[in-house]
C-alpha atoms as a PDB file:
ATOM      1  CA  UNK A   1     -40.969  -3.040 -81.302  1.00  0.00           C
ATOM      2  CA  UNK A   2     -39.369  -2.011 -84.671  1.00  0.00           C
ATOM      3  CA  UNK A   3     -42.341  -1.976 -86.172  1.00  0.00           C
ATOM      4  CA  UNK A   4     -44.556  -0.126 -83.730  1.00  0.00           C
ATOM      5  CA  UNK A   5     -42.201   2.517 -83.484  1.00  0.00           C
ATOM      6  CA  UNK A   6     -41.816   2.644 -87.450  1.00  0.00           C
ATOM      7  CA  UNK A   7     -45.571   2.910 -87.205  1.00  0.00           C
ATOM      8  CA  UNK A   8     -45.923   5.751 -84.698  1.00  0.00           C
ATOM      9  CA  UNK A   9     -43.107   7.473 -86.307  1.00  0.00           C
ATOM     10  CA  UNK A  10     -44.833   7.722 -89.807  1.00  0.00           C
ATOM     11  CA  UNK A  11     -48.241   8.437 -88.200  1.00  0.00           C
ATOM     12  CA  UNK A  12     -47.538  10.913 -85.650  1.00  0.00           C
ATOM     13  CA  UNK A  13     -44.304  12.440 -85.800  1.00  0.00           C
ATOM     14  CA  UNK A  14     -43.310  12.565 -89.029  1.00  0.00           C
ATOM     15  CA  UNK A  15     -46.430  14.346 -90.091  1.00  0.00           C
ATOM     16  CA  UNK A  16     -45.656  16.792 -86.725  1.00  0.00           C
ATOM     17  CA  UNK A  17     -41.847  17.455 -88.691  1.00  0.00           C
ATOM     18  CA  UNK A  18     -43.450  18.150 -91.925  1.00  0.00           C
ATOM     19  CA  UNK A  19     -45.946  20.568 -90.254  1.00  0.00           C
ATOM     20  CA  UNK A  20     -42.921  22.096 -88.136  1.00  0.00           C
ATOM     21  CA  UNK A  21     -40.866  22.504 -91.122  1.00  0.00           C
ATOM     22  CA  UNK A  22     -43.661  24.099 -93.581  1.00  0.00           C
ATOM     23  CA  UNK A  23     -44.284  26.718 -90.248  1.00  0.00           C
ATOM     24  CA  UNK A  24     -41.024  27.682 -90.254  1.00  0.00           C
ATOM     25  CA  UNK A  25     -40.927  27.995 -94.547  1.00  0.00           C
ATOM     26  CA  UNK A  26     -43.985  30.469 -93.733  1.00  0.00           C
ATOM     27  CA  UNK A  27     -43.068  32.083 -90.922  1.00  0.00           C
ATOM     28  CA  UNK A  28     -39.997  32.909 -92.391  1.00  0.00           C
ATOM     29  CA  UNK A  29     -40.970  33.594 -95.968  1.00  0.00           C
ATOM     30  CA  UNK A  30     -43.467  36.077 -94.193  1.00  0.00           C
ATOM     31  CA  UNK A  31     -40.823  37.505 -92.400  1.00  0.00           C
ATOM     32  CA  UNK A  32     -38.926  38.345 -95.606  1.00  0.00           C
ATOM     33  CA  UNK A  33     -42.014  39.780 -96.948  1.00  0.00           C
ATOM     34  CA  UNK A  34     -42.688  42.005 -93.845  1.00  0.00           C
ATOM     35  CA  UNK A  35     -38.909  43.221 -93.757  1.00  0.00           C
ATOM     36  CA  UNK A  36     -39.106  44.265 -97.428  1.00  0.00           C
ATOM     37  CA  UNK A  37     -42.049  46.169 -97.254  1.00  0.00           C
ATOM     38  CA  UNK A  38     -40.469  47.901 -94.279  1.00  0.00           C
ATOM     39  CA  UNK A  39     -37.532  49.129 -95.504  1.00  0.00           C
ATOM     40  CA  UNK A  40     -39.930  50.335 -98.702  1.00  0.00           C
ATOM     41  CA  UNK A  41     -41.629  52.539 -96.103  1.00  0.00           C
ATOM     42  CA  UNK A  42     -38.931  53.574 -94.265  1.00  0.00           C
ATOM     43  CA  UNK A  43     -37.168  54.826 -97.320  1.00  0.00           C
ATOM     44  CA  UNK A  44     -40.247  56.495 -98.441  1.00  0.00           C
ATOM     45  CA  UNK A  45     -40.935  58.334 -95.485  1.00  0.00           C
ATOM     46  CA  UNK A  46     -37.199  59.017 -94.935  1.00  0.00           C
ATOM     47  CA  UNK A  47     -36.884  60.854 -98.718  1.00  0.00           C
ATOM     48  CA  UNK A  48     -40.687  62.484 -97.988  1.00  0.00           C
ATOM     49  CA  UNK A  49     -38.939  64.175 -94.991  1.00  0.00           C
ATOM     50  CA  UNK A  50     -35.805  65.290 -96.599  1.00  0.00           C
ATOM     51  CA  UNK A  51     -38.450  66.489 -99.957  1.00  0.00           C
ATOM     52  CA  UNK A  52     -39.841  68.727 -96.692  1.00  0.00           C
ATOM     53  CA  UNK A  53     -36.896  69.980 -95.453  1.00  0.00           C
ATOM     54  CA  UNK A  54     -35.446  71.022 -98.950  1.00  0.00           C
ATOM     55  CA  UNK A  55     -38.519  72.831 -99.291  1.00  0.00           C
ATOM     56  CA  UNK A  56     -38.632  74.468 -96.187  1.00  0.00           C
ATOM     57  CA  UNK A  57     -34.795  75.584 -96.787  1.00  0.00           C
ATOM     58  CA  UNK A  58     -35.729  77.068-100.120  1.00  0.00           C
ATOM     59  CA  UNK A  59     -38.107  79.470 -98.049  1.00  0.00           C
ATOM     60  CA  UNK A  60     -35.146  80.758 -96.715  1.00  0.00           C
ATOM     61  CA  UNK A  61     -33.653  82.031 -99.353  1.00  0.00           C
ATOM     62  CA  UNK A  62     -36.537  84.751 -99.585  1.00  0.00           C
ATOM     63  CA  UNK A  63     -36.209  85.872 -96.354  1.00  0.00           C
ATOM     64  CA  UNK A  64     -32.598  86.260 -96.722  1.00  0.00           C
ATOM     65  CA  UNK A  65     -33.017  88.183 -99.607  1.00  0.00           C
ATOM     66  CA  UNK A  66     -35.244  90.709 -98.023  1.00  0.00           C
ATOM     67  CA  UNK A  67     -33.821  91.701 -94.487  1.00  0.00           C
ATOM     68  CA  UNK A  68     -31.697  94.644 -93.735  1.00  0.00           C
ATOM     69  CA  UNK A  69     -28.410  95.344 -92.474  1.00  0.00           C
ATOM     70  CA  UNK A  70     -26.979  96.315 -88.839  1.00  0.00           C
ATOM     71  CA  UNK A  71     -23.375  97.777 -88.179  1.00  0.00           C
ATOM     72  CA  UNK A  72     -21.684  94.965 -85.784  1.00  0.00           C
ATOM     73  CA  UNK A  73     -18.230  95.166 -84.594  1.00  0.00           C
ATOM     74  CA  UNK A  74     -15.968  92.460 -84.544  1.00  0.00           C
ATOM     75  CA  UNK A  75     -16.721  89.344 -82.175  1.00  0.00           C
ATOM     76  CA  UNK A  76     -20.188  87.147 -80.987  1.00  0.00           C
ATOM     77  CA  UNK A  77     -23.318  88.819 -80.597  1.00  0.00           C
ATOM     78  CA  UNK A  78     -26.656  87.308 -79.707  1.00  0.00           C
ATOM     79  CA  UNK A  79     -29.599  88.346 -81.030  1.00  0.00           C
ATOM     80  CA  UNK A  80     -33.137  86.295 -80.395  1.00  0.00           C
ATOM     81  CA  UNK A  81     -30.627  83.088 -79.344  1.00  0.00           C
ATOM     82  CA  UNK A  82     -29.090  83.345 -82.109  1.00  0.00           C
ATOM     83  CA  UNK A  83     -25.352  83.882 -82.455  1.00  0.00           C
ATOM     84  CA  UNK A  84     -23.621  86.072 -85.174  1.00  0.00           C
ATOM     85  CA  UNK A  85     -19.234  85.774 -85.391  1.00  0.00           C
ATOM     86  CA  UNK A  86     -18.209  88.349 -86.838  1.00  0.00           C
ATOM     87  CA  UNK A  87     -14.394  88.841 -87.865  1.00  0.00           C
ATOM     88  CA  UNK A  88     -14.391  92.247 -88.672  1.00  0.00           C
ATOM     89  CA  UNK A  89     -16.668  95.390 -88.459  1.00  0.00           C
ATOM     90  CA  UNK A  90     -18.803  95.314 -91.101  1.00  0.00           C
ATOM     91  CA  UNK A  91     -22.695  95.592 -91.965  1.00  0.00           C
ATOM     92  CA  UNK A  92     -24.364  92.051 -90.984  1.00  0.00           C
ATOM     93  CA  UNK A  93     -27.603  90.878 -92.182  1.00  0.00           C
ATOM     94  CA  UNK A  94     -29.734  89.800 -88.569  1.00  0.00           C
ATOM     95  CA  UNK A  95     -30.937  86.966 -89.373  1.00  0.00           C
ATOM     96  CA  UNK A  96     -31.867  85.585 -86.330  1.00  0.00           C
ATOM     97  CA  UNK A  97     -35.892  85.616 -86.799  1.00  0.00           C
ATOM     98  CA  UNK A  98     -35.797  83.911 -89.717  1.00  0.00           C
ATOM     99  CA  UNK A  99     -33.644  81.206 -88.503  1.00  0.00           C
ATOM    100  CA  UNK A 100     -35.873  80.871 -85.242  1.00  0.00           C
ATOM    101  CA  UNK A 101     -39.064  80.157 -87.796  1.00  0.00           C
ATOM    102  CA  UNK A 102     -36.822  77.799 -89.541  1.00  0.00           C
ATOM    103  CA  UNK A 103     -35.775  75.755 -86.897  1.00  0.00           C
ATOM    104  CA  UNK A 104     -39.848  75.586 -86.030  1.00  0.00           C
ATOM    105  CA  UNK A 105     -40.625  74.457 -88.801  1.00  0.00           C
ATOM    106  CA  UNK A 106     -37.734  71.734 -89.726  1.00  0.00           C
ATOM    107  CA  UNK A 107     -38.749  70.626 -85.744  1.00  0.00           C
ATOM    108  CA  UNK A 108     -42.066  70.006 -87.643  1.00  0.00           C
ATOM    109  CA  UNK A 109     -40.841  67.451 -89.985  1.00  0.00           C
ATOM    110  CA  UNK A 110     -37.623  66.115 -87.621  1.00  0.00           C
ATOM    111  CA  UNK A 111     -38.549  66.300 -83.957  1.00  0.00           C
ATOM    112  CA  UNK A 112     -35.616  66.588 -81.752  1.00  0.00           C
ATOM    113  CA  UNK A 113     -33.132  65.773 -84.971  1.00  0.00           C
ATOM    114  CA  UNK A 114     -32.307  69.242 -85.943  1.00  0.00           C
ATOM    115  CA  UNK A 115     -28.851  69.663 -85.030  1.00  0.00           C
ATOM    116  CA  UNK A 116     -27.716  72.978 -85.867  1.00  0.00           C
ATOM    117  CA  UNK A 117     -28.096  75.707 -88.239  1.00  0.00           C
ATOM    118  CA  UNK A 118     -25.824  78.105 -89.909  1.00  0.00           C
ATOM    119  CA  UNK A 119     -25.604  80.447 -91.996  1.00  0.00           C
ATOM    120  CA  UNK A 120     -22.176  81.539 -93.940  1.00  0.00           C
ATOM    121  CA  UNK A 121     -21.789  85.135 -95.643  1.00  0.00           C
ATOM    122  CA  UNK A 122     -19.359  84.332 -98.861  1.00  0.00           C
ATOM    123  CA  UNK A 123     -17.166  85.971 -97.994  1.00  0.00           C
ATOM    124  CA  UNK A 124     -17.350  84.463 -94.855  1.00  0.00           C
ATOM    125  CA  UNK A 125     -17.017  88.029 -93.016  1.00  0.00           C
ATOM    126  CA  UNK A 126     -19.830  86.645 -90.091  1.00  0.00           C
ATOM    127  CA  UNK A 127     -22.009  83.901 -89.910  1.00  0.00           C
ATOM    128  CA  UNK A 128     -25.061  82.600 -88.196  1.00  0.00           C
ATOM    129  CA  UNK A 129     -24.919  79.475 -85.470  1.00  0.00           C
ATOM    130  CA  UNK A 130     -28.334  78.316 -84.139  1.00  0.00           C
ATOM    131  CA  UNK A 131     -26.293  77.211 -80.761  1.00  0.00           C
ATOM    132  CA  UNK A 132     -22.960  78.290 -80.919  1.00  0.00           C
ATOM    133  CA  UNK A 133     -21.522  75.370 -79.569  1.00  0.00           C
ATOM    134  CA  UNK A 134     -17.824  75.595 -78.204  1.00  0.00           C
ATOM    135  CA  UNK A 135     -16.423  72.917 -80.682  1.00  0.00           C
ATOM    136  CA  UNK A 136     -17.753  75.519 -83.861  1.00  0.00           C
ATOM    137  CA  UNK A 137     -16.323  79.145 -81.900  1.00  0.00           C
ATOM    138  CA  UNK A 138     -13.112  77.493 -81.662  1.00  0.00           C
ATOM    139  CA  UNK A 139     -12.773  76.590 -85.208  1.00  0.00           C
ATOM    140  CA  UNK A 140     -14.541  79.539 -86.485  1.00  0.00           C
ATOM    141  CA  UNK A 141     -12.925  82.095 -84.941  1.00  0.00           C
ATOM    142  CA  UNK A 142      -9.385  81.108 -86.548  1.00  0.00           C
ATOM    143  CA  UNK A 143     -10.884  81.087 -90.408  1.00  0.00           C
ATOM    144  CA  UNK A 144      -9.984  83.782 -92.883  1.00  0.00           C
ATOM    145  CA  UNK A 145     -12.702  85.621 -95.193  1.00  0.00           C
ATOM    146  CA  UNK A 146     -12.762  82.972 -97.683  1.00  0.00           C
ATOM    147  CA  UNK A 147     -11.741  79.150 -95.552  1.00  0.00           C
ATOM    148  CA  UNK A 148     -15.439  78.238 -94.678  1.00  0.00           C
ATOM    149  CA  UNK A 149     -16.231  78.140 -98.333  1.00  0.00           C
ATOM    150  CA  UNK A 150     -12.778  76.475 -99.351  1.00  0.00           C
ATOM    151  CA  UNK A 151     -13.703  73.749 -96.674  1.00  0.00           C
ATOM    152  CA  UNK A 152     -16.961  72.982 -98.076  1.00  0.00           C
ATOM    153  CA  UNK A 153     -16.032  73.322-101.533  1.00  0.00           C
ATOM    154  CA  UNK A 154     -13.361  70.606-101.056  1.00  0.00           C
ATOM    155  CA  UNK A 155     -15.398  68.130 -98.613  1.00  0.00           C
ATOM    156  CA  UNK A 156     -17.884  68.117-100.793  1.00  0.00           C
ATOM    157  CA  UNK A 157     -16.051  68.110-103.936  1.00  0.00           C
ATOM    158  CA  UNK A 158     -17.896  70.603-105.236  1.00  0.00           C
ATOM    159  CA  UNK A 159     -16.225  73.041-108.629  1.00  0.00           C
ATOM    160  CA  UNK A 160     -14.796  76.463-107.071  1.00  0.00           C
ATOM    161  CA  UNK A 161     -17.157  78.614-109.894  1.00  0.00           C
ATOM    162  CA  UNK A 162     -20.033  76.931-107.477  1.00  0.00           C
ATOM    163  CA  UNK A 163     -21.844  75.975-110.729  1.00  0.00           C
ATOM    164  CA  UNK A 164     -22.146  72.480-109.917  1.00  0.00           C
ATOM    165  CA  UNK A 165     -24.244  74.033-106.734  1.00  0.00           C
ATOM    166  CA  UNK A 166     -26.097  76.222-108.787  1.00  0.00           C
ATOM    167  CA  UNK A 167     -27.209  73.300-110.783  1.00  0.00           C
ATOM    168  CA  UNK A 168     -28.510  71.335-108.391  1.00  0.00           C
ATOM    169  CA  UNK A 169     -29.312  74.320-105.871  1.00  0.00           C
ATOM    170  CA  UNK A 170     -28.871  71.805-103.117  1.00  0.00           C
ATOM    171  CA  UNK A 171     -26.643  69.395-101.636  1.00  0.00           C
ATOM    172  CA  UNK A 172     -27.249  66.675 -98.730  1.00  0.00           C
ATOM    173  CA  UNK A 173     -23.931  65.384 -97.658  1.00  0.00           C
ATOM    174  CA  UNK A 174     -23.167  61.689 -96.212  1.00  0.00           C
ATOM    175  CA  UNK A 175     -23.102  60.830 -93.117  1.00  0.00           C
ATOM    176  CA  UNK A 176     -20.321  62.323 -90.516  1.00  0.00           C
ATOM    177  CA  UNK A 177     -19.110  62.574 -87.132  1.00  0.00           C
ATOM    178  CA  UNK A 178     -18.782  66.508 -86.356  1.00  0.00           C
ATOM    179  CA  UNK A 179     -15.766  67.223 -85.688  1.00  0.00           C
ATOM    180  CA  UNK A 180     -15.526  68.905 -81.991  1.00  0.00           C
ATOM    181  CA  UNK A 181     -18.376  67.190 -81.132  1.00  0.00           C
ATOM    182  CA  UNK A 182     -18.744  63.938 -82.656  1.00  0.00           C
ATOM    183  CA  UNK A 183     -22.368  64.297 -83.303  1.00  0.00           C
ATOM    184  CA  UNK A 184     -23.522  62.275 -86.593  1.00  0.00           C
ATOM    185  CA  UNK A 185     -25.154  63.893 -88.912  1.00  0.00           C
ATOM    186  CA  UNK A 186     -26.132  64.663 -92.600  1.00  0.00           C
ATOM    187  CA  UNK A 187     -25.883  68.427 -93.582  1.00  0.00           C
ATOM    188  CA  UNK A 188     -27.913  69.571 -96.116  1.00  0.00           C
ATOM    189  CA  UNK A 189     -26.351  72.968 -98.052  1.00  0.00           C
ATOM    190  CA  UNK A 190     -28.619  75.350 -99.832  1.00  0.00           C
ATOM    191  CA  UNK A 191     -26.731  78.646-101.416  1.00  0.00           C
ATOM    192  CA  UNK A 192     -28.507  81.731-101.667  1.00  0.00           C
ATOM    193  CA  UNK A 193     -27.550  83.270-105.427  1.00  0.00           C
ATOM    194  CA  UNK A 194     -28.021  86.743-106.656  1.00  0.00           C
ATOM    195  CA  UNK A 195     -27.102  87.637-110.444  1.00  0.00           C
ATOM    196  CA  UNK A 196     -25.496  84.062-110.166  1.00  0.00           C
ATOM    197  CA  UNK A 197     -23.241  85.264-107.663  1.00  0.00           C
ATOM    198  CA  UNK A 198     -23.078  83.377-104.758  1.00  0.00           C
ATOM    199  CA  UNK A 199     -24.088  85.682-101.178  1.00  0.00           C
ATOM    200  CA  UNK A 200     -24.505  82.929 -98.644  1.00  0.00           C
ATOM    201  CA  UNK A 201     -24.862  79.735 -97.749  1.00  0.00           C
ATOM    202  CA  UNK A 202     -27.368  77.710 -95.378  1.00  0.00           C
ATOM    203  CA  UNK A 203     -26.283  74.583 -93.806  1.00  0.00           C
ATOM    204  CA  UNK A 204     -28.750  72.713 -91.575  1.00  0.00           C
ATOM    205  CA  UNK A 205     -27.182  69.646 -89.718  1.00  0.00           C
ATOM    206  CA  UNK A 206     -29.723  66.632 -89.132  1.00  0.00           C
ATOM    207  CA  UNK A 207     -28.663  63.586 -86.643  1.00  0.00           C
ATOM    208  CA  UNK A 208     -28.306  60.541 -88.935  1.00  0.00           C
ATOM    209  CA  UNK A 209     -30.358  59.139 -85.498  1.00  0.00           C
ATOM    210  CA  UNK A 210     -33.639  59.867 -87.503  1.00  0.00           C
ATOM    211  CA  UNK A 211     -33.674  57.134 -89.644  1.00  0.00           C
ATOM    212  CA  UNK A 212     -33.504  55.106 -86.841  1.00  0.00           C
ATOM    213  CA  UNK A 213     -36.524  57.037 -84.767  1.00  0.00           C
ATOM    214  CA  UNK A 214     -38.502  56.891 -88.300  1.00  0.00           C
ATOM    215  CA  UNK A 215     -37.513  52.854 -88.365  1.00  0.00           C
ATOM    216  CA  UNK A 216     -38.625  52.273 -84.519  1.00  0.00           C
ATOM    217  CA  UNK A 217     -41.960  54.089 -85.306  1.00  0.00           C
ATOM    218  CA  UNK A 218     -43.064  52.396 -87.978  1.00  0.00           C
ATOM    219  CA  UNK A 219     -42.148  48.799 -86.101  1.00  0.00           C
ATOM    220  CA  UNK A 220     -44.573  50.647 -83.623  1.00  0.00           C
ATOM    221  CA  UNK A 221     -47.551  51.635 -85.827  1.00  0.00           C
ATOM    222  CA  UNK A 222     -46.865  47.669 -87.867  1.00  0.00           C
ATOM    223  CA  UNK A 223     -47.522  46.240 -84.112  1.00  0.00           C
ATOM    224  CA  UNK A 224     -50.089  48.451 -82.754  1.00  0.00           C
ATOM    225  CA  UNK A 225     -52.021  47.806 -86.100  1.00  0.00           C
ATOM    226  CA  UNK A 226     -51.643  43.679 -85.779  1.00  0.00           C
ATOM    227  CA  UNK A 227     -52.395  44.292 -82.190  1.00  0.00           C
ATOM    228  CA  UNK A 228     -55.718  46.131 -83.164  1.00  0.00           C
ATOM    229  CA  UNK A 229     -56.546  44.037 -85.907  1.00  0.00           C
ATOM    230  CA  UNK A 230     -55.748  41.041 -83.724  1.00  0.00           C
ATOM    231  CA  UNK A 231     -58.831  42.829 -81.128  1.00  0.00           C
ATOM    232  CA  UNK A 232     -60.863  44.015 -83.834  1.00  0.00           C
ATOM    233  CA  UNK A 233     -60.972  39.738 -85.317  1.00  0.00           C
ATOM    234  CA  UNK A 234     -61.524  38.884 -81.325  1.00  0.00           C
ATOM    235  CA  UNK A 235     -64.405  40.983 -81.212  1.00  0.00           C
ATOM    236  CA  UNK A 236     -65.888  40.112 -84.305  1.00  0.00           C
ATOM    237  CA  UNK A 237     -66.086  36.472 -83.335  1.00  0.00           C
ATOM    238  CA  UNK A 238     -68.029  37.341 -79.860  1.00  0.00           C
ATOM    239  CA  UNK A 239     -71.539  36.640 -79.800  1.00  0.00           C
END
């Protein structure tokens, strides 16, 4: 019996173990493989969409440059859904159609991950909230002239002359929760110079969730292009 079992064993199912184990080698070398190229993609397409959106911001800075002022007195005002705080009377840029074509375009590149967008005058006299969520007219509306630049200047441990900004002419933070609202998101800053001197500041908050939307759609398109090329083989060998 010893021997007809060492027999079977070494004819059938040792072969079947070797064959099970070299599957599994493949399966999960090609695994590896597949994972890697992945996250190459995925960090491609993630860097090709924040390449967009520091282009699109740049636009901005043109527009910005070009619109004229309206007397406002001091508190919120609306203008196109767009809301301006102002802390004292003073002459405000309306930038509210310019932010409305910037959201529309950002929406372009990051569907449904464009947070917020604002807009700071240095000094921070008014600025621009595309919503005005409770959480930001709390905290806003206690500031002085000069505390929303402070506050970005020392999160992001950036010099006080702002030359370290105008070097770079952008910034894209790491990821946070918001505070007030707990949102997370990466802000990316772009300041608007004149004569080197600093007149504003654009900050457009994107949900950290898009790497994760990018990551889910490309698992998508990988599957629906095995599935297809899965048909396409089943349809070659027909008759």
């Amino acid at each position: 019996m010893s021997i007809t079992f060492n027999h079977t064993y070494k004819r059938h199912i040792l072969p079947c173990v070797k064959l099970l184990v070299l599957t599994m080698l493949i399966v999960g070398f090609s695994y590896a493989i597949y994972n890697a190229l992945l996250l190459k993609q995925l960090s491609k397409s993630i860097v090709s969409d924040f390449n967009q959106i520091y282009s699109i911001s740049r636009r901005f800075a043109q527009y910005y440059n070009n619109t004229d002022t309206t007397y406002l007195t001091r508190g919120t005002h609306v203008r196109n859904g767009v809301s301006i705080m102002v802390s004292q009377d003073t002459n405000v840029k309306i930038l509210s159609t310019g932010i409305n074509k910037l959201r529309v375009q950002l929406e372009t590149v990051a569907p449904k991950h464009v947070w917020t967008i604002a807009i700071f005058e240095h000094p921070s006299i008014y600025g621009h909230f595309d919503p005005l969520r409770p959480a930001y007219a709390n905290r806003y509306s206690e500031y002085k002239a000069n505390d929303v630049m402070t506050n970005i200047v020392e999160q992001e441990r950036l010099s006080k002359t702002f030359d370290q900004f105008y070097g770079c002419n952008i910034k894209l933070s790491e990821p946070y929760a918001e505070p007030g609202t707990n949102q997370m998101v990466r802000t990316v800053y772009y300041p608007v110079y004149n004569n080197r001197e600093l007149d504003a500041l654009l900050a457009v908050d994107i949900k950290t969730a898009l790497s994760t939307t990018k990551l889910i759609s490309l698992i998508a398109s990988s599957l629906l292009l095995l599935t297809l090329c899965s048909i396409g083989s089943h349809f070659e060998c027909l008759p």
